[in-house]
PDB file of N, CA and C in Angstrom:
ATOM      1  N   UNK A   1    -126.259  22.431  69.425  1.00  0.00           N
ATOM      2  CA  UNK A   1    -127.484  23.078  69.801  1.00  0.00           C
ATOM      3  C   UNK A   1    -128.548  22.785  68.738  1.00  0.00           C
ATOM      4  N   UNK A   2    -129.630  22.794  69.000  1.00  0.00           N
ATOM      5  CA  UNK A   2    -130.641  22.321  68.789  1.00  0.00           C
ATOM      6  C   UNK A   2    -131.584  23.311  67.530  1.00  0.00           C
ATOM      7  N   UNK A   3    -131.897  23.644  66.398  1.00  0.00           N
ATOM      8  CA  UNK A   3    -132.106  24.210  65.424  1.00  0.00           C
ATOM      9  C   UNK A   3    -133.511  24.755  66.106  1.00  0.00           C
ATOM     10  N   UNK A   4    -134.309  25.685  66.482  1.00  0.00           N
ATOM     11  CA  UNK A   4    -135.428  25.950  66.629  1.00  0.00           C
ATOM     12  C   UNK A   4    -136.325  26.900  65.701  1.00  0.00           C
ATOM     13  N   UNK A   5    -137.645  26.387  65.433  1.00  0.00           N
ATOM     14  CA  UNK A   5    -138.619  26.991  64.694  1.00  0.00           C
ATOM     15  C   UNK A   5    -139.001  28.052  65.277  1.00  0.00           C
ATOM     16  N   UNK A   6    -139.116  29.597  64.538  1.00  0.00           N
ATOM     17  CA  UNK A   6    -139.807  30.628  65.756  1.00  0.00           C
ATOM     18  C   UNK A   6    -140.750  31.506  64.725  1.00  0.00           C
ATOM     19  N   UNK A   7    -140.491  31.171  63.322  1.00  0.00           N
ATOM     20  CA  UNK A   7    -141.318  31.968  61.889  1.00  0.00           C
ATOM     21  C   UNK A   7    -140.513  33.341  62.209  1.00  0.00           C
ATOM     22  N   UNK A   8    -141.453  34.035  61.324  1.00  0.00           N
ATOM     23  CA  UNK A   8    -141.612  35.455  60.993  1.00  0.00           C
ATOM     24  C   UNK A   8    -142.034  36.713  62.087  1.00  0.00           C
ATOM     25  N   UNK A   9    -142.272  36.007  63.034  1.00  0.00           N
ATOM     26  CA  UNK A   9    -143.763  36.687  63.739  1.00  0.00           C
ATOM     27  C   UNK A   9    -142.962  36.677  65.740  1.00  0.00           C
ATOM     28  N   UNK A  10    -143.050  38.062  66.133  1.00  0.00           N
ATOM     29  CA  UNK A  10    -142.280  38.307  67.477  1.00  0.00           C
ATOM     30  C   UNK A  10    -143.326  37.807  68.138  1.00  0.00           C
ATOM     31  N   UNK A  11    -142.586  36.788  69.222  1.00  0.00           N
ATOM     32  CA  UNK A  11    -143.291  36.304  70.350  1.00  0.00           C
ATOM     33  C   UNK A  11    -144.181  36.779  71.249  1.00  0.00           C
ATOM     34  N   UNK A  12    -143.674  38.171  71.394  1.00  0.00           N
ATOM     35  CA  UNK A  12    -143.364  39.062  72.590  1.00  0.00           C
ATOM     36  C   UNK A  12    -145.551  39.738  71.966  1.00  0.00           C
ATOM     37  N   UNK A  13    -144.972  40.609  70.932  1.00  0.00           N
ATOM     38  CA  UNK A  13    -145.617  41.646  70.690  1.00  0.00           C
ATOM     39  C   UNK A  13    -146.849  40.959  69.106  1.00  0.00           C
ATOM     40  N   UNK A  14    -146.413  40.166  67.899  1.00  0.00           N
ATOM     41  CA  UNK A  14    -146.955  39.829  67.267  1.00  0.00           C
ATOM     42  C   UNK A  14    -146.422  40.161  65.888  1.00  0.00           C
ATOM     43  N   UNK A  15    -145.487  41.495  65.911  1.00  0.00           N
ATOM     44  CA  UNK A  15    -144.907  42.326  64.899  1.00  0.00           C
ATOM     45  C   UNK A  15    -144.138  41.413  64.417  1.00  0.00           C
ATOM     46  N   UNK A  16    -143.565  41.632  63.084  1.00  0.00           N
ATOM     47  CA  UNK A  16    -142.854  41.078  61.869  1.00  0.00           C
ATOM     48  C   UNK A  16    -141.069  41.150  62.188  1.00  0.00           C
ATOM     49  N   UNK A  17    -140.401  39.850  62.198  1.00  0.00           N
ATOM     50  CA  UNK A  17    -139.111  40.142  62.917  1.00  0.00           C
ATOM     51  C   UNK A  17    -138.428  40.589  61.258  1.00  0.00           C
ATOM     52  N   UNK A  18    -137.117  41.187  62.178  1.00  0.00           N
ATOM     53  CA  UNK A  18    -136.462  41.176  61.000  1.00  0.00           C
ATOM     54  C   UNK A  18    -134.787  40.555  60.602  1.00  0.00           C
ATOM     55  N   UNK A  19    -134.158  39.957  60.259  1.00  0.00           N
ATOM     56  CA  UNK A  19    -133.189  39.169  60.127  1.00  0.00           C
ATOM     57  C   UNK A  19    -131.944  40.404  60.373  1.00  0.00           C
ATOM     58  N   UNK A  20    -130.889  40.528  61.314  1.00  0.00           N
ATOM     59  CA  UNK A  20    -129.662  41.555  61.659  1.00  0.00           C
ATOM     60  C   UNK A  20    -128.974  41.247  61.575  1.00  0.00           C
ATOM     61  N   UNK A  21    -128.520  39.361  61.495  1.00  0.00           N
ATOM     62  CA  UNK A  21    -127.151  38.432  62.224  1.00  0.00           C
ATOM     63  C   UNK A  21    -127.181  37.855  61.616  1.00  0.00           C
ATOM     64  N   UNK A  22    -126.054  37.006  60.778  1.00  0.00           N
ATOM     65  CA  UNK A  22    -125.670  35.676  60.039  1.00  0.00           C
ATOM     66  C   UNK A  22    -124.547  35.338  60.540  1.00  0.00           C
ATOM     67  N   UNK A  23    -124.392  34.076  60.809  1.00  0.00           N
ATOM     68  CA  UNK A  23    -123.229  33.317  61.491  1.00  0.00           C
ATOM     69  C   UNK A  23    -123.325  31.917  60.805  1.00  0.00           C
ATOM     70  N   UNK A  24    -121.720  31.904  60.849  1.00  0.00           N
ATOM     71  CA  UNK A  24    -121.398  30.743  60.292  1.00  0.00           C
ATOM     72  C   UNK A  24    -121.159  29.632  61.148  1.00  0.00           C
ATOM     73  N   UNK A  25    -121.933  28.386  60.897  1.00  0.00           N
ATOM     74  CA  UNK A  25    -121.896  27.335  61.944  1.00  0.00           C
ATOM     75  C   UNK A  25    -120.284  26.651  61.967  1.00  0.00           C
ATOM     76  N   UNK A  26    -119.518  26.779  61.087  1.00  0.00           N
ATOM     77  CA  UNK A  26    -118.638  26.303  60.982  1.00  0.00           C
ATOM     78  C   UNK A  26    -117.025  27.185  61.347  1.00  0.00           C
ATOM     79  N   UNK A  27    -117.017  28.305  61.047  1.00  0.00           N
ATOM     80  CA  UNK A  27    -116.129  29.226  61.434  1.00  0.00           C
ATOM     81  C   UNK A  27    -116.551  30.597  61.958  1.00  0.00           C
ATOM     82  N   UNK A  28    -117.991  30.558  62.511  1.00  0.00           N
ATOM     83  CA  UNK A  28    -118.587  31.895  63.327  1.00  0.00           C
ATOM     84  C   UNK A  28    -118.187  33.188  62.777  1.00  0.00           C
ATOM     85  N   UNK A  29    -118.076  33.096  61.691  1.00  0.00           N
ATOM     86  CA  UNK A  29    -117.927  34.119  60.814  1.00  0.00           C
ATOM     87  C   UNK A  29    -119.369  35.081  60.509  1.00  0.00           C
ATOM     88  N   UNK A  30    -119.392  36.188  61.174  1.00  0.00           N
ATOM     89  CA  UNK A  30    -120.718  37.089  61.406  1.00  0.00           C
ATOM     90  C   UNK A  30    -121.106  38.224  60.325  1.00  0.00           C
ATOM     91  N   UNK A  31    -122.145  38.168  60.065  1.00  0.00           N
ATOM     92  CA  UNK A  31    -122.703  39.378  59.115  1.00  0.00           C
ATOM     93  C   UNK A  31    -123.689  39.789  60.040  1.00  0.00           C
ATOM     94  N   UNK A  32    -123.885  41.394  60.046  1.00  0.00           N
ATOM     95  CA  UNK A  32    -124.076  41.964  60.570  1.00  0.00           C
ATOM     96  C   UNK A  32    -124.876  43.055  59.362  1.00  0.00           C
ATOM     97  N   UNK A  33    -126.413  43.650  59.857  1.00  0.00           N
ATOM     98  CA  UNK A  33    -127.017  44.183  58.418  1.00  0.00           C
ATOM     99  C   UNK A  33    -128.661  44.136  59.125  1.00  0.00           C
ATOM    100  N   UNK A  34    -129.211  44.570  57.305  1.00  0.00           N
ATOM    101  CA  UNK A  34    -130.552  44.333  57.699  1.00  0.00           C
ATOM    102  C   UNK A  34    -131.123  43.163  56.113  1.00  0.00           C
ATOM    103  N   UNK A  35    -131.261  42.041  56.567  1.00  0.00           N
ATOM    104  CA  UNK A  35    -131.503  41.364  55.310  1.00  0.00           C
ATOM    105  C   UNK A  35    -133.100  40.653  55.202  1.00  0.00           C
ATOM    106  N   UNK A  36    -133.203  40.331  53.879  1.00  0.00           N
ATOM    107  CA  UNK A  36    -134.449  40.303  53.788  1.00  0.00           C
ATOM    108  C   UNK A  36    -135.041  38.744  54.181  1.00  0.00           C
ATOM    109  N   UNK A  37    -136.327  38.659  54.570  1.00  0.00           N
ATOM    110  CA  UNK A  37    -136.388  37.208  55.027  1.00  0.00           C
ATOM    111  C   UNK A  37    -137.041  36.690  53.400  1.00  0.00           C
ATOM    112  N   UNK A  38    -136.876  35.305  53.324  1.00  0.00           N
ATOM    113  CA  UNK A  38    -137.019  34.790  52.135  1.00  0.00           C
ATOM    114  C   UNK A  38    -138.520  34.461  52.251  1.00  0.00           C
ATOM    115  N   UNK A  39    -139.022  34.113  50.910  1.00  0.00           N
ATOM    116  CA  UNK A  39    -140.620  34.582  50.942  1.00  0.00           C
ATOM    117  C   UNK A  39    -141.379  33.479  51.648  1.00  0.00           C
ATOM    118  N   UNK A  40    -140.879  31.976  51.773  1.00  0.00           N
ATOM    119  CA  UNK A  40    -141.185  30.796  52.253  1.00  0.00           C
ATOM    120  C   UNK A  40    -140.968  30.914  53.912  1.00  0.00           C
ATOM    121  N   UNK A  41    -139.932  31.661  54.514  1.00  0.00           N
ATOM    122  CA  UNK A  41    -140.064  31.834  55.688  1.00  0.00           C
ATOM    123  C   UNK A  41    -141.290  32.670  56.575  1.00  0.00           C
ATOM    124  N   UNK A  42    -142.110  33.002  55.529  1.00  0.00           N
ATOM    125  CA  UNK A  42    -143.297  33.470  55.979  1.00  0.00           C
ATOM    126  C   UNK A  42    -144.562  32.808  56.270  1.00  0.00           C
ATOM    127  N   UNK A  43    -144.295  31.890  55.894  1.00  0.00           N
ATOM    128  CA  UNK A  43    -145.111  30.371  56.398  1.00  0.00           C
ATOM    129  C   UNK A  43    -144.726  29.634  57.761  1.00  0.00           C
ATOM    130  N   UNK A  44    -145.754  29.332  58.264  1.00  0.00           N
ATOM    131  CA  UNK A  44    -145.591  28.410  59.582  1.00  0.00           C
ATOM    132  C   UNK A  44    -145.054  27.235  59.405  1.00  0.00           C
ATOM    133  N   UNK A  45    -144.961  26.284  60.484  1.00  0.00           N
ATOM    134  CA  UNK A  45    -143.950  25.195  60.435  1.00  0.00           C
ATOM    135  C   UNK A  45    -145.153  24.342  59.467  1.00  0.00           C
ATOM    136  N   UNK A  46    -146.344  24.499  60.036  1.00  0.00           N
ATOM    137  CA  UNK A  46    -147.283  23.907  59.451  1.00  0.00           C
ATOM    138  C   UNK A  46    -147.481  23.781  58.168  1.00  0.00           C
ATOM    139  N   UNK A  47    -147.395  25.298  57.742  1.00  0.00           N
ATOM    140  CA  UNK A  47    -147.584  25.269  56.194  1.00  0.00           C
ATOM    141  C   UNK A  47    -146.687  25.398  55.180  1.00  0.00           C
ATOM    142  N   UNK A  48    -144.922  25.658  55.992  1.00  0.00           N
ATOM    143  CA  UNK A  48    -144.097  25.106  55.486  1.00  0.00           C
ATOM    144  C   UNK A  48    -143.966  23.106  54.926  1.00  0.00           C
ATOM    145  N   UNK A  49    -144.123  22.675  56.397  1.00  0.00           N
ATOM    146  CA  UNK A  49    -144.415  21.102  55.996  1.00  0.00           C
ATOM    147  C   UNK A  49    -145.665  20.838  54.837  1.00  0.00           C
ATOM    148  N   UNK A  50    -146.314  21.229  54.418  1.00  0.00           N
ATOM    149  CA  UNK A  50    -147.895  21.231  53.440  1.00  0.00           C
ATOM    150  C   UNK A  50    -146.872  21.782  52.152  1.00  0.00           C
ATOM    151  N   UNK A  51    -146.291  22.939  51.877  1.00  0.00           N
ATOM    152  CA  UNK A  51    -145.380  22.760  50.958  1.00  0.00           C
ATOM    153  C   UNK A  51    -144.161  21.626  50.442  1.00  0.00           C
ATOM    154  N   UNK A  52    -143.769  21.071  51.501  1.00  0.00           N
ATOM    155  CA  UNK A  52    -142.930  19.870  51.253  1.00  0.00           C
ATOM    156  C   UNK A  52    -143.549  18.559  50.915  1.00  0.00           C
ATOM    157  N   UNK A  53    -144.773  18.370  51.583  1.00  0.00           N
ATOM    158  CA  UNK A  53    -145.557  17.518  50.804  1.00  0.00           C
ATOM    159  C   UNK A  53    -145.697  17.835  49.576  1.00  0.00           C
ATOM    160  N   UNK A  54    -146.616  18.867  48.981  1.00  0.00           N
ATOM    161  CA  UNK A  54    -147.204  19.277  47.906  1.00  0.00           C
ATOM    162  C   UNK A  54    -145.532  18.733  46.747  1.00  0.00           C
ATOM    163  N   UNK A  55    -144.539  19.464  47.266  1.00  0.00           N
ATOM    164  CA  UNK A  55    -143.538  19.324  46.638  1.00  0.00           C
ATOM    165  C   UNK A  55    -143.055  17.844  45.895  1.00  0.00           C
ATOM    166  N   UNK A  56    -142.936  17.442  47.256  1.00  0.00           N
ATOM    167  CA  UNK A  56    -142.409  16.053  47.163  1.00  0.00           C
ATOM    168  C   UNK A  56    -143.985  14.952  46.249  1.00  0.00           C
ATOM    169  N   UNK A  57    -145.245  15.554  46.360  1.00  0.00           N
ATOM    170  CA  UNK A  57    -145.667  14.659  45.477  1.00  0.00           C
ATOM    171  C   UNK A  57    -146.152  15.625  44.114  1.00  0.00           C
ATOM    172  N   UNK A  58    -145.032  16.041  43.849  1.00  0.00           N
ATOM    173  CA  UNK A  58    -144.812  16.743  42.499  1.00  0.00           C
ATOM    174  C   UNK A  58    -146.553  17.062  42.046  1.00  0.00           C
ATOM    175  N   UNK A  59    -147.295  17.823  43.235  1.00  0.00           N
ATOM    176  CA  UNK A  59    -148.076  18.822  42.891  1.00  0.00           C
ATOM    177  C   UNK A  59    -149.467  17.646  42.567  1.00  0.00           C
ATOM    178  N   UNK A  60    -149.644  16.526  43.226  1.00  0.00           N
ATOM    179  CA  UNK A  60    -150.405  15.980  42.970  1.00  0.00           C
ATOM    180  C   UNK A  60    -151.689  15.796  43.727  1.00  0.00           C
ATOM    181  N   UNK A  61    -152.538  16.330  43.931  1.00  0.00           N
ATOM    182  CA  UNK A  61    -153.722  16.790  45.396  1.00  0.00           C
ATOM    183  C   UNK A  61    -153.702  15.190  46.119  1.00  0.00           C
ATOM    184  N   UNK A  62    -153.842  14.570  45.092  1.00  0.00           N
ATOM    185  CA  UNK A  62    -154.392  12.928  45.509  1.00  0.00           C
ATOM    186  C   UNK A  62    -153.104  12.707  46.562  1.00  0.00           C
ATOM    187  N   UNK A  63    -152.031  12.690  46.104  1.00  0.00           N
ATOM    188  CA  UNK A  63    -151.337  12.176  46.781  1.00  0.00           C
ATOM    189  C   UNK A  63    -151.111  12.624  48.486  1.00  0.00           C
ATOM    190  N   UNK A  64    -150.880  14.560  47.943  1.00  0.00           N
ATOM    191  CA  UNK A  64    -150.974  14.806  49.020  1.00  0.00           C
ATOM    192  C   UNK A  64    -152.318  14.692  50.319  1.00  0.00           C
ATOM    193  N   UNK A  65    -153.095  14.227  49.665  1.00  0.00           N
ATOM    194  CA  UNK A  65    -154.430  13.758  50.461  1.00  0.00           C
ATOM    195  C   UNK A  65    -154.240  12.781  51.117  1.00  0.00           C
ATOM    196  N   UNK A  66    -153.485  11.952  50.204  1.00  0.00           N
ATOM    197  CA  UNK A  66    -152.984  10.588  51.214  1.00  0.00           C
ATOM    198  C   UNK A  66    -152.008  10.686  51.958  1.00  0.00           C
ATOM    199  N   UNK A  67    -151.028  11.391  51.602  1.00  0.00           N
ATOM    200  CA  UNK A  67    -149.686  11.574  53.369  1.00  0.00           C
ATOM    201  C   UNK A  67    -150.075  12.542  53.606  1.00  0.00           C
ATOM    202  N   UNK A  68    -151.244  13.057  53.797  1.00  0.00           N
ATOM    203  CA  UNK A  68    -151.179  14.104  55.041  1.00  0.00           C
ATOM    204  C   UNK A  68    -153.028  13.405  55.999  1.00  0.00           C
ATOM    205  N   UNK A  69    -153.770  12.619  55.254  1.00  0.00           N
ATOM    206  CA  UNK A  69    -154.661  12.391  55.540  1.00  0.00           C
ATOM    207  C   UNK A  69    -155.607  13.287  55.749  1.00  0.00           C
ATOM    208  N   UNK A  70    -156.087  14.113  54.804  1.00  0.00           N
ATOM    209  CA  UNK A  70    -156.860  14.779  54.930  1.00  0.00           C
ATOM    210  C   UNK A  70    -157.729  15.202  53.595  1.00  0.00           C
ATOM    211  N   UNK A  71    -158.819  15.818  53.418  1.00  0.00           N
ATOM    212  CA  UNK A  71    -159.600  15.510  52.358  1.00  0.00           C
ATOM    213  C   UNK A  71    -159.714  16.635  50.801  1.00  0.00           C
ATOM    214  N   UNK A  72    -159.620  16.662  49.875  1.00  0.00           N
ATOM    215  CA  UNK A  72    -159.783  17.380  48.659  1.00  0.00           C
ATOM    216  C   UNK A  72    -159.480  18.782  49.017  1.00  0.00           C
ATOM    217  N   UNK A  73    -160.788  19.238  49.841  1.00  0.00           N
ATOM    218  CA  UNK A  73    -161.412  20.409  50.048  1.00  0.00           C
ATOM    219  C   UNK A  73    -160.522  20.984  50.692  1.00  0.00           C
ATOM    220  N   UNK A  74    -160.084  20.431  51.579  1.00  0.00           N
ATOM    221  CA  UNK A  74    -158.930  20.774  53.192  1.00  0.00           C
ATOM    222  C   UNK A  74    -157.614  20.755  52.016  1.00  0.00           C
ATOM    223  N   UNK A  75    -156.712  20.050  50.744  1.00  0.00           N
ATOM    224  CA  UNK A  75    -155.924  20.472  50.370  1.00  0.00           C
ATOM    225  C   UNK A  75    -156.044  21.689  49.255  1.00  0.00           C
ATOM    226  N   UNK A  76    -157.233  21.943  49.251  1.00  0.00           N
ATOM    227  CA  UNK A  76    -157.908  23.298  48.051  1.00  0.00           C
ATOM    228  C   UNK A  76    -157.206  24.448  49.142  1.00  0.00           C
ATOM    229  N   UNK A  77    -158.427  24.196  50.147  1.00  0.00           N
ATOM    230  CA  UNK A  77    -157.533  25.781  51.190  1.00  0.00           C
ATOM    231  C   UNK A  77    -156.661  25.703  51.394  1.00  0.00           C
ATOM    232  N   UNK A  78    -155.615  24.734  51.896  1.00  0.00           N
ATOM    233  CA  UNK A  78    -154.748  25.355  52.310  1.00  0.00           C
ATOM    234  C   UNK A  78    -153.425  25.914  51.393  1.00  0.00           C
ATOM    235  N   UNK A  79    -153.806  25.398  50.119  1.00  0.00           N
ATOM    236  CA  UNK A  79    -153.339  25.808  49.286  1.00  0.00           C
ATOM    237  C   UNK A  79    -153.522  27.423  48.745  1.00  0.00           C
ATOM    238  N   UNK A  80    -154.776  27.575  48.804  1.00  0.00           N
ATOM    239  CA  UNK A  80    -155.219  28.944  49.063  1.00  0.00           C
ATOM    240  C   UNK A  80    -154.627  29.739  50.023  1.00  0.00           C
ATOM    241  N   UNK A  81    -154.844  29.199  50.803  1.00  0.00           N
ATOM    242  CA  UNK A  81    -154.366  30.182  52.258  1.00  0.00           C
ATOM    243  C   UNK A  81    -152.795  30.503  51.952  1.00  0.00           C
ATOM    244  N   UNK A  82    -152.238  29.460  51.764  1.00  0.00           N
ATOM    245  CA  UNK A  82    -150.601  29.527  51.481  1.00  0.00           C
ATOM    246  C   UNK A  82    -150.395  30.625  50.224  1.00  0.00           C
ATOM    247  N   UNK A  83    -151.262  30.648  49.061  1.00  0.00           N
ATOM    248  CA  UNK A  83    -151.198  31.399  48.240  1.00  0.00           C
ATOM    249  C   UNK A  83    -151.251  32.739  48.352  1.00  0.00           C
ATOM    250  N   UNK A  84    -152.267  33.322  49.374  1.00  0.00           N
ATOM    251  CA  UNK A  84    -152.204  34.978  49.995  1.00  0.00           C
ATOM    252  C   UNK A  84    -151.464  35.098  50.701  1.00  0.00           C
ATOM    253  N   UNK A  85    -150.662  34.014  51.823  1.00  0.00           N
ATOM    254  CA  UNK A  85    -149.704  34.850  52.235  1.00  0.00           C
ATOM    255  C   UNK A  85    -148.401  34.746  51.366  1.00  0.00           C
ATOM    256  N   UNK A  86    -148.162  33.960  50.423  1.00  0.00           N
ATOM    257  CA  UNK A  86    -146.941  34.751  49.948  1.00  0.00           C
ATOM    258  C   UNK A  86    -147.549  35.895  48.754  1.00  0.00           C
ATOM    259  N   UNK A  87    -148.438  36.327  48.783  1.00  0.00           N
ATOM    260  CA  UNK A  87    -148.794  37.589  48.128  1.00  0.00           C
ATOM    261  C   UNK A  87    -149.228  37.509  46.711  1.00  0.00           C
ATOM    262  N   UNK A  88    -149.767  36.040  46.140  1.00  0.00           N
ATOM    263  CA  UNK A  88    -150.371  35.218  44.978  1.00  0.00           C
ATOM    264  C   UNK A  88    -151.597  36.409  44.552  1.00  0.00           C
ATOM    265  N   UNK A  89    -152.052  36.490  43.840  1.00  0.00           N
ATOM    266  CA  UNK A  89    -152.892  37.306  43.802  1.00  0.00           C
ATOM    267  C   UNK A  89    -154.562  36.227  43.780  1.00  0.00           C
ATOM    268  N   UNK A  90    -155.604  36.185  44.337  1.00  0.00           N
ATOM    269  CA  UNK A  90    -156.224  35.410  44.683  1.00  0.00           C
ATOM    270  C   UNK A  90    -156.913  34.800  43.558  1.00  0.00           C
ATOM    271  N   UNK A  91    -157.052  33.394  43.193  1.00  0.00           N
ATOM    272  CA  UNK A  91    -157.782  32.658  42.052  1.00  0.00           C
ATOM    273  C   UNK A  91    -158.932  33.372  40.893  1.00  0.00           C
ATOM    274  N   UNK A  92    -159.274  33.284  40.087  1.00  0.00           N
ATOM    275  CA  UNK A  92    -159.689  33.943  39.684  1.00  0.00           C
ATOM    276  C   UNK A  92    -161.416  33.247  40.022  1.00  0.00           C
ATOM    277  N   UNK A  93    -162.522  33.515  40.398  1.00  0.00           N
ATOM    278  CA  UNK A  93    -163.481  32.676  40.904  1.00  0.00           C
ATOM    279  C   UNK A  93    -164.070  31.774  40.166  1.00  0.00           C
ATOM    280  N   UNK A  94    -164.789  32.239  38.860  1.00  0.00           N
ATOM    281  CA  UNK A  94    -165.003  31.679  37.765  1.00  0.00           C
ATOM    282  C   UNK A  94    -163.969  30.334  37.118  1.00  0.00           C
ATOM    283  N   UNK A  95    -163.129  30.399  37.592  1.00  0.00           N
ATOM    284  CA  UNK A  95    -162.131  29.699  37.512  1.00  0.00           C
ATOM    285  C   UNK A  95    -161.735  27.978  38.524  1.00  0.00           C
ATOM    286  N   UNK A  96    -161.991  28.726  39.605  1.00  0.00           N
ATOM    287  CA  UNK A  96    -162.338  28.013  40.595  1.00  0.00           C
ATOM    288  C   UNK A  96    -163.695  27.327  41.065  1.00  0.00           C
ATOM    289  N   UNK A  97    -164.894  28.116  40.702  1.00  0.00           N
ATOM    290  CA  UNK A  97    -166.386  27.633  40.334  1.00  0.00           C
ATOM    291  C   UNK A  97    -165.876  26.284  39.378  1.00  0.00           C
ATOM    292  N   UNK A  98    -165.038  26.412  37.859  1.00  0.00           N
ATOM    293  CA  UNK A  98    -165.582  25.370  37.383  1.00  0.00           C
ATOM    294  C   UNK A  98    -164.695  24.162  38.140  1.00  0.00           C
ATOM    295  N   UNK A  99    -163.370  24.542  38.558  1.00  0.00           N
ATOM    296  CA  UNK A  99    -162.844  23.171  39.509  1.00  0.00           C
ATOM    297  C   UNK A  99    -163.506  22.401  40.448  1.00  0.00           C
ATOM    298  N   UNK A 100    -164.296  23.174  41.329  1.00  0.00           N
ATOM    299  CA  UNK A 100    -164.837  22.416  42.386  1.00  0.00           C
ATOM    300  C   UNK A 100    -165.882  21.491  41.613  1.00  0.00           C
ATOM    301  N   UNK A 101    -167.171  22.333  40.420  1.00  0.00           N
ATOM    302  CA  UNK A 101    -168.068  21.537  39.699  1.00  0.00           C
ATOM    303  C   UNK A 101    -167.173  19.866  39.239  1.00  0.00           C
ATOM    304  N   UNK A 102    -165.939  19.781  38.224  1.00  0.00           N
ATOM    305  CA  UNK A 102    -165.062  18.914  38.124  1.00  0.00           C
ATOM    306  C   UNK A 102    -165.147  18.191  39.395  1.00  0.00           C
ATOM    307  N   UNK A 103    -164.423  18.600  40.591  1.00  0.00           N
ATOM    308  CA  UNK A 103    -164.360  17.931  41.557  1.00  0.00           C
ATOM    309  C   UNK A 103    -165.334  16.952  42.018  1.00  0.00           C
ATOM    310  N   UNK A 104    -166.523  17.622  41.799  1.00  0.00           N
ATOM    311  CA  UNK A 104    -167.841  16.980  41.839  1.00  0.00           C
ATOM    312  C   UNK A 104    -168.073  15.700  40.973  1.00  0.00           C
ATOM    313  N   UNK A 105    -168.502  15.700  39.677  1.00  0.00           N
ATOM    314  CA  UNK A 105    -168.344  15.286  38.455  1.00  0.00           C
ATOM    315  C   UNK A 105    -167.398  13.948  39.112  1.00  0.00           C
ATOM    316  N   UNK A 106    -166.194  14.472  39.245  1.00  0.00           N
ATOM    317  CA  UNK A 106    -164.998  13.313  38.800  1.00  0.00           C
ATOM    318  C   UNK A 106    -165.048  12.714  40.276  1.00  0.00           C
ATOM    319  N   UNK A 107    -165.693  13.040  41.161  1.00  0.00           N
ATOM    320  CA  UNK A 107    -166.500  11.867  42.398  1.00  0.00           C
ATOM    321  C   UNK A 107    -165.145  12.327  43.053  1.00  0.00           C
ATOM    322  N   UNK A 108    -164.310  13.192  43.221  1.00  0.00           N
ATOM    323  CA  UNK A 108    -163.079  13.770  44.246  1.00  0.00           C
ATOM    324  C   UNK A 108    -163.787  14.276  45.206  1.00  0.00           C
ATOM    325  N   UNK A 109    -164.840  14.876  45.523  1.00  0.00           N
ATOM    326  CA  UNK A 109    -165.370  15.814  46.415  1.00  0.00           C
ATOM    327  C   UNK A 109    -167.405  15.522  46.289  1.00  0.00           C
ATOM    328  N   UNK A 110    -167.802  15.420  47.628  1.00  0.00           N
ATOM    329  CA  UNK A 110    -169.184  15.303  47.566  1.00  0.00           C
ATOM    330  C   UNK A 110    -170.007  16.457  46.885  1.00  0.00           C
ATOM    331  N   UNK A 111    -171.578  16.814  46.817  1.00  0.00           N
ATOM    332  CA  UNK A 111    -172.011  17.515  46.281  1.00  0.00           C
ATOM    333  C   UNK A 111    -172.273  18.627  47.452  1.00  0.00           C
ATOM    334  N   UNK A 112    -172.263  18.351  48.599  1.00  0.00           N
ATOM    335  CA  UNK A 112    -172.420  18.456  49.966  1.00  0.00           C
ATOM    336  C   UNK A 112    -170.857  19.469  50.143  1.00  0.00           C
ATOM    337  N   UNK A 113    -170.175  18.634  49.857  1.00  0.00           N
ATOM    338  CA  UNK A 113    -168.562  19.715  49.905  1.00  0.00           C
ATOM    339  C   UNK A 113    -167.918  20.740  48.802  1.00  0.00           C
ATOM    340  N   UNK A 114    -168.703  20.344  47.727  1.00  0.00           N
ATOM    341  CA  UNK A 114    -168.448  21.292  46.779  1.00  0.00           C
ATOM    342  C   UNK A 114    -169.369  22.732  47.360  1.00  0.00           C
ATOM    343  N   UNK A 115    -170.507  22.641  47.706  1.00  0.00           N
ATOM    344  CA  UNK A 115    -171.653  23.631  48.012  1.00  0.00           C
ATOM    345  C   UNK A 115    -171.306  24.358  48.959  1.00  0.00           C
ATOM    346  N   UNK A 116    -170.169  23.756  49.911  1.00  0.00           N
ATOM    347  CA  UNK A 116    -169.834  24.200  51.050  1.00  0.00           C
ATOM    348  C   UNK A 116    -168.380  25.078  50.739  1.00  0.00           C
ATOM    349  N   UNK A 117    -167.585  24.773  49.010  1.00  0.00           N
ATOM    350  CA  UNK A 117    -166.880  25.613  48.947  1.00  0.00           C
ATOM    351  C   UNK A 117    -167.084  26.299  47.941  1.00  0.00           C
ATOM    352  N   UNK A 118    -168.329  26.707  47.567  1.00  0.00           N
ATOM    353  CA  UNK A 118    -168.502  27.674  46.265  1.00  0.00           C
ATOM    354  C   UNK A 118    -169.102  28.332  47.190  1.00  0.00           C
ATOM    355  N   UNK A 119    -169.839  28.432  48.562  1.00  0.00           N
ATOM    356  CA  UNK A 119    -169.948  29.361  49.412  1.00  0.00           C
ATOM    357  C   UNK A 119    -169.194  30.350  49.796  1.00  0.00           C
ATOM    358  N   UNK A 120    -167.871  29.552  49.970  1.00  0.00           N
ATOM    359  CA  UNK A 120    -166.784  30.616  50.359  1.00  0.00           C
ATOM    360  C   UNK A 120    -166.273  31.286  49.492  1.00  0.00           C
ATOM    361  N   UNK A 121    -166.414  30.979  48.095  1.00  0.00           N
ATOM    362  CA  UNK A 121    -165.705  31.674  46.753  1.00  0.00           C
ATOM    363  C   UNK A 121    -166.806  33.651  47.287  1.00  0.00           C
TER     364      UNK A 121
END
């Protein structure tokens, strides 16, 4: 049988599932309980895969810019985004003001896209 993706999140209603059953694929050996879901299963398939990138290019934006094809700014958020939901406490702004300026500077990001994310800070 076929492994299926379903997250954190009930189909039905929207509410937060919770893990009751463990079975063993190999000798169906069952636990039975209330256990906790692990903090990465709280990510979508989506932003699970954006972690395996990030991973696999040992945390390098550039790279992950290039296998996922997409641009600076777009791997800033979603890195962000991934960061509040596992419960990161949010960047510090001043902090992030001077990255994007860098970004600028070091020709990673237009002046046009930096402006467009010190808006959102």
């Amino acid at each position: 049988m076929k492994n299926l993706f379903i997250g954190n999140i009930c189909p039905a209603c929207g509410s937060i599932l919770k893990i009751v059953r463990l079975q063993c694929k190999n000798c169906s050996t069952t636990i039975e309980g209330e256990f906790s879901t692990p903090l990465l299963a709280r990510l979508n398939s989506e932003q699970q895969r954006f972690v395996q990138v990030f991973i696999k290019a040992r945390g390098s934006i550039k790279e992950v810019e290039k296998e996922l094809g997409v641009s600076y700014p777009t791997v800033c958020k979603k890195l962000d985004e991934i960061g509040k939901i596992l419960g990161y406490a949010p960047e510090n702004v001043e902090k992030r003001e001077k990255e994007i300026l860098e970004a600028i500077e070091k020709g990673k990001i237009s002046a046009e896209q930096g402006a467009n994310l010190l808006k959102e800070l």
